[in-house]
Structures are given as structure tokens and as C-alpha cells.
PDB file of N, CA and C in Angstrom:
ATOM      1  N   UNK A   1      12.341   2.630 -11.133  1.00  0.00           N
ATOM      2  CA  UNK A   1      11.609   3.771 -10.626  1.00  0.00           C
ATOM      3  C   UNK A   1      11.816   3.840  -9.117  1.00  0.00           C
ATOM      4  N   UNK A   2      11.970   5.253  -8.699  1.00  0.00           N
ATOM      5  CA  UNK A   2      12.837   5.092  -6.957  1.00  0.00           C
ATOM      6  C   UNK A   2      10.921   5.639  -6.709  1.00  0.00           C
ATOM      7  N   UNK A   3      10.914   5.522  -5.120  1.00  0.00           N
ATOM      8  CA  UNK A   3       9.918   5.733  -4.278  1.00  0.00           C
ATOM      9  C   UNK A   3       9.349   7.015  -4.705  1.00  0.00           C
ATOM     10  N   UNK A   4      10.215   8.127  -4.710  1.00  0.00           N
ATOM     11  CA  UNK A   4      10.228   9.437  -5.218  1.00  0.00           C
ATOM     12  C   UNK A   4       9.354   9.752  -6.661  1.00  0.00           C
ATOM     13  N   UNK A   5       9.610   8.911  -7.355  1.00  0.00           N
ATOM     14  CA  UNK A   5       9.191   9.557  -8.882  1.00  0.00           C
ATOM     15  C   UNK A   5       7.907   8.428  -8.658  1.00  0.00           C
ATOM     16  N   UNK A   6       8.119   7.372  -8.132  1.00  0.00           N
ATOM     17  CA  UNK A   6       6.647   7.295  -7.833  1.00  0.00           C
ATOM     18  C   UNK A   6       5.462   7.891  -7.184  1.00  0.00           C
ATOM     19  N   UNK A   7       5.846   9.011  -6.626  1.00  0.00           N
ATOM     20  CA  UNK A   7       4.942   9.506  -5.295  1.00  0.00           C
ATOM     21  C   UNK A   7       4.813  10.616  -6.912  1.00  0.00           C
ATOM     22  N   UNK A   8       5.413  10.990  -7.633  1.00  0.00           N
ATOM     23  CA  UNK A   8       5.915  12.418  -8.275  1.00  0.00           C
ATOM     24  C   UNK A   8       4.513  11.705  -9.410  1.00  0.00           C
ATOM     25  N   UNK A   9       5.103  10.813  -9.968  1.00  0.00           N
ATOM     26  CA  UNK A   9       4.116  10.499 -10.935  1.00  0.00           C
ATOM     27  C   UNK A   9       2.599  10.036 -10.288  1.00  0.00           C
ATOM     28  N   UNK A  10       2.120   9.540  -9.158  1.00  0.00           N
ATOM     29  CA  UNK A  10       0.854   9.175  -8.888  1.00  0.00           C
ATOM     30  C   UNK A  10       0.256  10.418  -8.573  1.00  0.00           C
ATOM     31  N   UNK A  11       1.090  11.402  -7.962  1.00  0.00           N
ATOM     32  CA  UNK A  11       0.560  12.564  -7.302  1.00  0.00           C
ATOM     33  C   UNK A  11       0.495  12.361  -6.036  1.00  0.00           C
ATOM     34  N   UNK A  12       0.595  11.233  -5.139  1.00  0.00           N
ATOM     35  CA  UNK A  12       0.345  10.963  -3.602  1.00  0.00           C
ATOM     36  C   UNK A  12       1.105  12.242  -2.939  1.00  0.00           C
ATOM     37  N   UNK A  13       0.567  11.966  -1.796  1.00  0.00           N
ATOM     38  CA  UNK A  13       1.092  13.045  -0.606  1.00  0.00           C
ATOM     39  C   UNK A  13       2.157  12.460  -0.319  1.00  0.00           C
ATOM     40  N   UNK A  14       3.441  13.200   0.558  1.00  0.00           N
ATOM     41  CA  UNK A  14       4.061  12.513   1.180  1.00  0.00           C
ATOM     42  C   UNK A  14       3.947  11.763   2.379  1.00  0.00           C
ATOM     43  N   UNK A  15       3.170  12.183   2.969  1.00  0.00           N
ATOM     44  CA  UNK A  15       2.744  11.749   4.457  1.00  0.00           C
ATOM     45  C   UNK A  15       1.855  10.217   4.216  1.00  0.00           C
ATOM     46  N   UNK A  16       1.170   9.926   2.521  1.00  0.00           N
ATOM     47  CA  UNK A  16       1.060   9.041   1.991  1.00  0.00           C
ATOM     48  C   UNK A  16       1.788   7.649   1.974  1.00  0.00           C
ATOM     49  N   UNK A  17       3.148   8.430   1.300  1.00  0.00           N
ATOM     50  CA  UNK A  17       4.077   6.920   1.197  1.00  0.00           C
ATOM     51  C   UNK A  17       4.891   6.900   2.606  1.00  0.00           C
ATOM     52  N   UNK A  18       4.173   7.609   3.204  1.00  0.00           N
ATOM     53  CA  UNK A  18       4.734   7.300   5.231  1.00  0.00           C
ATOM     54  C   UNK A  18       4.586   6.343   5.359  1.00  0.00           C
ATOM     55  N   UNK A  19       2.777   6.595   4.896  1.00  0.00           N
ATOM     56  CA  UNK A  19       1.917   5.321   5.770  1.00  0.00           C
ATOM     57  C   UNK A  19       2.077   4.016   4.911  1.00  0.00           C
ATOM     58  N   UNK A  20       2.634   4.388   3.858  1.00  0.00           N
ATOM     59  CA  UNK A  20       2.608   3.284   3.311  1.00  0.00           C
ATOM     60  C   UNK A  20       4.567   2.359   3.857  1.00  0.00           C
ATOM     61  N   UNK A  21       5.014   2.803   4.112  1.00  0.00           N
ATOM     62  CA  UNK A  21       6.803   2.261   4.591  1.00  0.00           C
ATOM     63  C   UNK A  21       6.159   1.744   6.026  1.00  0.00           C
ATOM     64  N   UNK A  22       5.251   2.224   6.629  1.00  0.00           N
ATOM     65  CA  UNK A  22       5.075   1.778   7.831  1.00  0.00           C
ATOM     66  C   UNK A  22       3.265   0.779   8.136  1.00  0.00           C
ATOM     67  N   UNK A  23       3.169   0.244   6.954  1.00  0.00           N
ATOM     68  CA  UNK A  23       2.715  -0.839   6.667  1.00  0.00           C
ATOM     69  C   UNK A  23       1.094  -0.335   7.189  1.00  0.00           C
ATOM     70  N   UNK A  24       0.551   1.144   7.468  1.00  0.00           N
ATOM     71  CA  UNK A  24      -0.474   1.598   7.901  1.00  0.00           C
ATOM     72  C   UNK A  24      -1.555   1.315   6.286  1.00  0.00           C
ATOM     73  N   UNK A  25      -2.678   2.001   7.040  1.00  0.00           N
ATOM     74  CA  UNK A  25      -3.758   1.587   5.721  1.00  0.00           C
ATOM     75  C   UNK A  25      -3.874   2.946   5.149  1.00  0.00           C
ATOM     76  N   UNK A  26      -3.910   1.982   3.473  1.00  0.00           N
ATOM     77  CA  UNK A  26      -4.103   3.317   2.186  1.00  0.00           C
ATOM     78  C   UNK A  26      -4.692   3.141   1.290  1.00  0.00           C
ATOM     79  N   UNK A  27      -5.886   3.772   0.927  1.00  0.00           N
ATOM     80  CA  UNK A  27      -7.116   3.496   0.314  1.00  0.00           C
ATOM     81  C   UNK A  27      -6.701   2.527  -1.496  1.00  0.00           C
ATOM     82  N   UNK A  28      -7.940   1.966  -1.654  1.00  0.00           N
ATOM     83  CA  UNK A  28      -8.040   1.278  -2.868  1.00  0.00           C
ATOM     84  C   UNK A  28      -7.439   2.555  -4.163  1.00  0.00           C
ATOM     85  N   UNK A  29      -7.857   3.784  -3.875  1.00  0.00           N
ATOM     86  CA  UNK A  29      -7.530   4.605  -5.077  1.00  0.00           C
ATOM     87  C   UNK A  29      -6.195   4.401  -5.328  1.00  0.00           C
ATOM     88  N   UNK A  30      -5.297   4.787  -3.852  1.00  0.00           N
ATOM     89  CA  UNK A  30      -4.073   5.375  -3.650  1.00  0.00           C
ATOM     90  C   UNK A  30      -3.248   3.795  -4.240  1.00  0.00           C
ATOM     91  N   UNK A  31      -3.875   2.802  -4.193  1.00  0.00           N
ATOM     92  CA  UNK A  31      -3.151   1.466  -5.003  1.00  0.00           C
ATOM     93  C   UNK A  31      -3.708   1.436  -6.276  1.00  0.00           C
ATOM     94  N   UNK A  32      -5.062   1.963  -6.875  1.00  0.00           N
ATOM     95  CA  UNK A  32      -5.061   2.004  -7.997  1.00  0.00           C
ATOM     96  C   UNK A  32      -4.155   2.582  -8.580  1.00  0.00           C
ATOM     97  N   UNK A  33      -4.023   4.099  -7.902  1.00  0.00           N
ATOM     98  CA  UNK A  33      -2.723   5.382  -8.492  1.00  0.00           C
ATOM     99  C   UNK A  33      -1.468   4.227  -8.942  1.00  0.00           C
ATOM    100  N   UNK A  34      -1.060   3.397  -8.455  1.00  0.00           N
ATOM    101  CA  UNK A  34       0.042   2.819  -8.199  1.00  0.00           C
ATOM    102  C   UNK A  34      -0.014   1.856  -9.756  1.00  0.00           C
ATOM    103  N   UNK A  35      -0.997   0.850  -9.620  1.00  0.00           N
ATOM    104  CA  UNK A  35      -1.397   0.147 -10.662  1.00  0.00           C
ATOM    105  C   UNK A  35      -1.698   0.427 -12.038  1.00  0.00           C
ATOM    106  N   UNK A  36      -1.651   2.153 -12.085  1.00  0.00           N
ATOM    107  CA  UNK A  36      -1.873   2.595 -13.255  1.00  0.00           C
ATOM    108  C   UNK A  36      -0.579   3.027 -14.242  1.00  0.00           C
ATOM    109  N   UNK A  37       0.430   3.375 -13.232  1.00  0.00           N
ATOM    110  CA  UNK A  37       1.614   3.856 -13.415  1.00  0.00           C
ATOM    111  C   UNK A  37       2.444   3.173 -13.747  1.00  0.00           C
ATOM    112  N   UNK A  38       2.604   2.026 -12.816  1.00  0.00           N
ATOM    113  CA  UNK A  38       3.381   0.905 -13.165  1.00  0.00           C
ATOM    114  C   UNK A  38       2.790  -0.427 -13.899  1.00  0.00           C
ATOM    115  N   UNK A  39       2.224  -0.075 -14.692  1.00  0.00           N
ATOM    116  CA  UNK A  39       1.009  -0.956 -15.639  1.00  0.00           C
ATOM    117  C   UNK A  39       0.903  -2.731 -14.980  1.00  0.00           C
ATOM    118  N   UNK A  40       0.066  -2.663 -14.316  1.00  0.00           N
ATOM    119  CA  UNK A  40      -0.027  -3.595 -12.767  1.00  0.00           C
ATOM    120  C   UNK A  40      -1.324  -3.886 -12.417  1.00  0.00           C
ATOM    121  N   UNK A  41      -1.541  -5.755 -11.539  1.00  0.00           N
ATOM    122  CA  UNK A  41      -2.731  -5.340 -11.011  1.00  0.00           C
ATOM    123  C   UNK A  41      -2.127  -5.076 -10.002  1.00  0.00           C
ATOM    124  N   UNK A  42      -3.280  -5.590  -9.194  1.00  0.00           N
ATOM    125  CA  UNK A  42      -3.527  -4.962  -7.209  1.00  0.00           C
ATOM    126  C   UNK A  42      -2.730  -6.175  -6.819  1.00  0.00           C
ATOM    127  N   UNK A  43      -2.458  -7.307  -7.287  1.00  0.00           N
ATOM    128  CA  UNK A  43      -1.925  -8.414  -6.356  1.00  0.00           C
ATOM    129  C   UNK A  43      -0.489  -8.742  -6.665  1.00  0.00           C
ATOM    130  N   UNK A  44       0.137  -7.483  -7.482  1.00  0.00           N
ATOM    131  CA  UNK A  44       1.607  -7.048  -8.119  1.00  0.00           C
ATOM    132  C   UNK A  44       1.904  -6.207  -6.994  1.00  0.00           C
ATOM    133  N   UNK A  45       0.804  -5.395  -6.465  1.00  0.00           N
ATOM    134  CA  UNK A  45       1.561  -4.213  -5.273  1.00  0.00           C
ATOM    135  C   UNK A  45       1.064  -4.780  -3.921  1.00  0.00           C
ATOM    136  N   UNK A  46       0.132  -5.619  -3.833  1.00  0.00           N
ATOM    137  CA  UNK A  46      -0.268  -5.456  -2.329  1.00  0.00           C
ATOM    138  C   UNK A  46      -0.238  -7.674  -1.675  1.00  0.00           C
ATOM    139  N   UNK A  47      -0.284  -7.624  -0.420  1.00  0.00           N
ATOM    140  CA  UNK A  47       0.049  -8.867  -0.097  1.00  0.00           C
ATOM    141  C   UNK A  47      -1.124  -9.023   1.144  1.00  0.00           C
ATOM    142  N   UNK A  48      -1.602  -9.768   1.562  1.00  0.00           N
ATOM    143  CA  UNK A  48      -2.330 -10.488   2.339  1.00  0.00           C
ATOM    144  C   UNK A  48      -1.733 -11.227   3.870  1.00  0.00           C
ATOM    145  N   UNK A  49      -1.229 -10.783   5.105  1.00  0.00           N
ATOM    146  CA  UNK A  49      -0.662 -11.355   5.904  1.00  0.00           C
ATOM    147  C   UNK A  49      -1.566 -11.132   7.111  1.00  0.00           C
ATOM    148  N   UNK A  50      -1.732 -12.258   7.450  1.00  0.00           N
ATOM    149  CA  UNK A  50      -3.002 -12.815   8.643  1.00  0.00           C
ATOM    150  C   UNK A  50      -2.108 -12.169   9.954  1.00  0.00           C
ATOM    151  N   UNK A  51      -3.329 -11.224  10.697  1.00  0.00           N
ATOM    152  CA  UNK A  51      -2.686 -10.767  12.094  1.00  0.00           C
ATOM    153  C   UNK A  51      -3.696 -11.341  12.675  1.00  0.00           C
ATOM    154  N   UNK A  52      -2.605 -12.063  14.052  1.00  0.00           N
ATOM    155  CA  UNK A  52      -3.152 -12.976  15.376  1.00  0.00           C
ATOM    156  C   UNK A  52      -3.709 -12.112  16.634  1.00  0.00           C
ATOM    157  N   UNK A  53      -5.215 -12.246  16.450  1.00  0.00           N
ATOM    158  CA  UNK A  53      -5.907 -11.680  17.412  1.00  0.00           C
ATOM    159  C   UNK A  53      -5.656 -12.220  18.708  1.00  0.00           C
ATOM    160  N   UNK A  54      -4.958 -12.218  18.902  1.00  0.00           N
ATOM    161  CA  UNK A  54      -5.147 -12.720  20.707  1.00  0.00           C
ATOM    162  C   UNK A  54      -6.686 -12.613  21.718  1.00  0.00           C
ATOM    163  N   UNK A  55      -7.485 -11.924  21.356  1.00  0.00           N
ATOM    164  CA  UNK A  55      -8.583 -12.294  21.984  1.00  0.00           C
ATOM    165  C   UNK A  55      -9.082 -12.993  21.450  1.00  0.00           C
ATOM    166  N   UNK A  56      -9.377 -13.984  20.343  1.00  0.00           N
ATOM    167  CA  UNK A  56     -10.232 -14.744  19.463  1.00  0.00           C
ATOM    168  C   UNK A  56      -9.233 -15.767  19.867  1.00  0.00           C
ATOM    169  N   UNK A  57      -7.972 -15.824  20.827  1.00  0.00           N
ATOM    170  CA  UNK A  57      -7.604 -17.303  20.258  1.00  0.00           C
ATOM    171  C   UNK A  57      -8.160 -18.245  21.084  1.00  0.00           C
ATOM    172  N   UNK A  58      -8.357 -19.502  20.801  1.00  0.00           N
ATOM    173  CA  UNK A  58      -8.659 -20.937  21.838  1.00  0.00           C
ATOM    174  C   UNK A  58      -7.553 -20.798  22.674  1.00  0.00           C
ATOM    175  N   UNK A  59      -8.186 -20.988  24.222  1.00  0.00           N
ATOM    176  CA  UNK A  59      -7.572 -21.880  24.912  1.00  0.00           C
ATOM    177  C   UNK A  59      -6.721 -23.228  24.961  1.00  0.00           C
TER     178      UNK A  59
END
């Protein structure tokens, strides 16, 4: 399945799978849409990567 017939089959916007190539935030639905289509959970489409606050860090 290309990017395309995924956006075609969930119904997303395009300006949708923007934000999604450019790693921006996209609601729980818009990954349910995803999880339903491609018969999936949430931890098949989405990943967890720790960003370094630089104001919180120790000295």
C-alpha cells in the first residue's frame, strides 16, 4: 500500500500526511484511521523517541 491509497482509504487530508513525513503531531484518531485500515495496533504505526531538553539538563 503506497502513502497515497493510504491517505485515499483513511480519508486524511493531505496537509495531514505532511505533518505526518515531517514527524509533527497527529491526533490519536488520525492513527486510529491508520490502525483500522491496515488491521494494526498503535505500537505497529507509532514509536516513542526521547527529546533532550536542554533546559532540564544537570550541570
Amino acid at each position: 500500500m503506497t502513502l497515497r491509497d493510504l491517505m485515499l482509504e483513511t480519508g486524511i487530508a493531505p496537509n495531514t500526511m505532511t505533518r505526518i513525513r515531517k514527524n509533527k503531531y497527529v491526533s490519536l484518531e488520525i492513527l486510529e484511521k491508520f490502525c483500522q485500515v491496515l488491521k494494526c495496533d498503535f505500537k505497529d504505526v507509532i514509536g516513542f523517541i526521547e527529546s533532550v531538553d536542554e533546559s532540564h539538563e544537570k550541570s
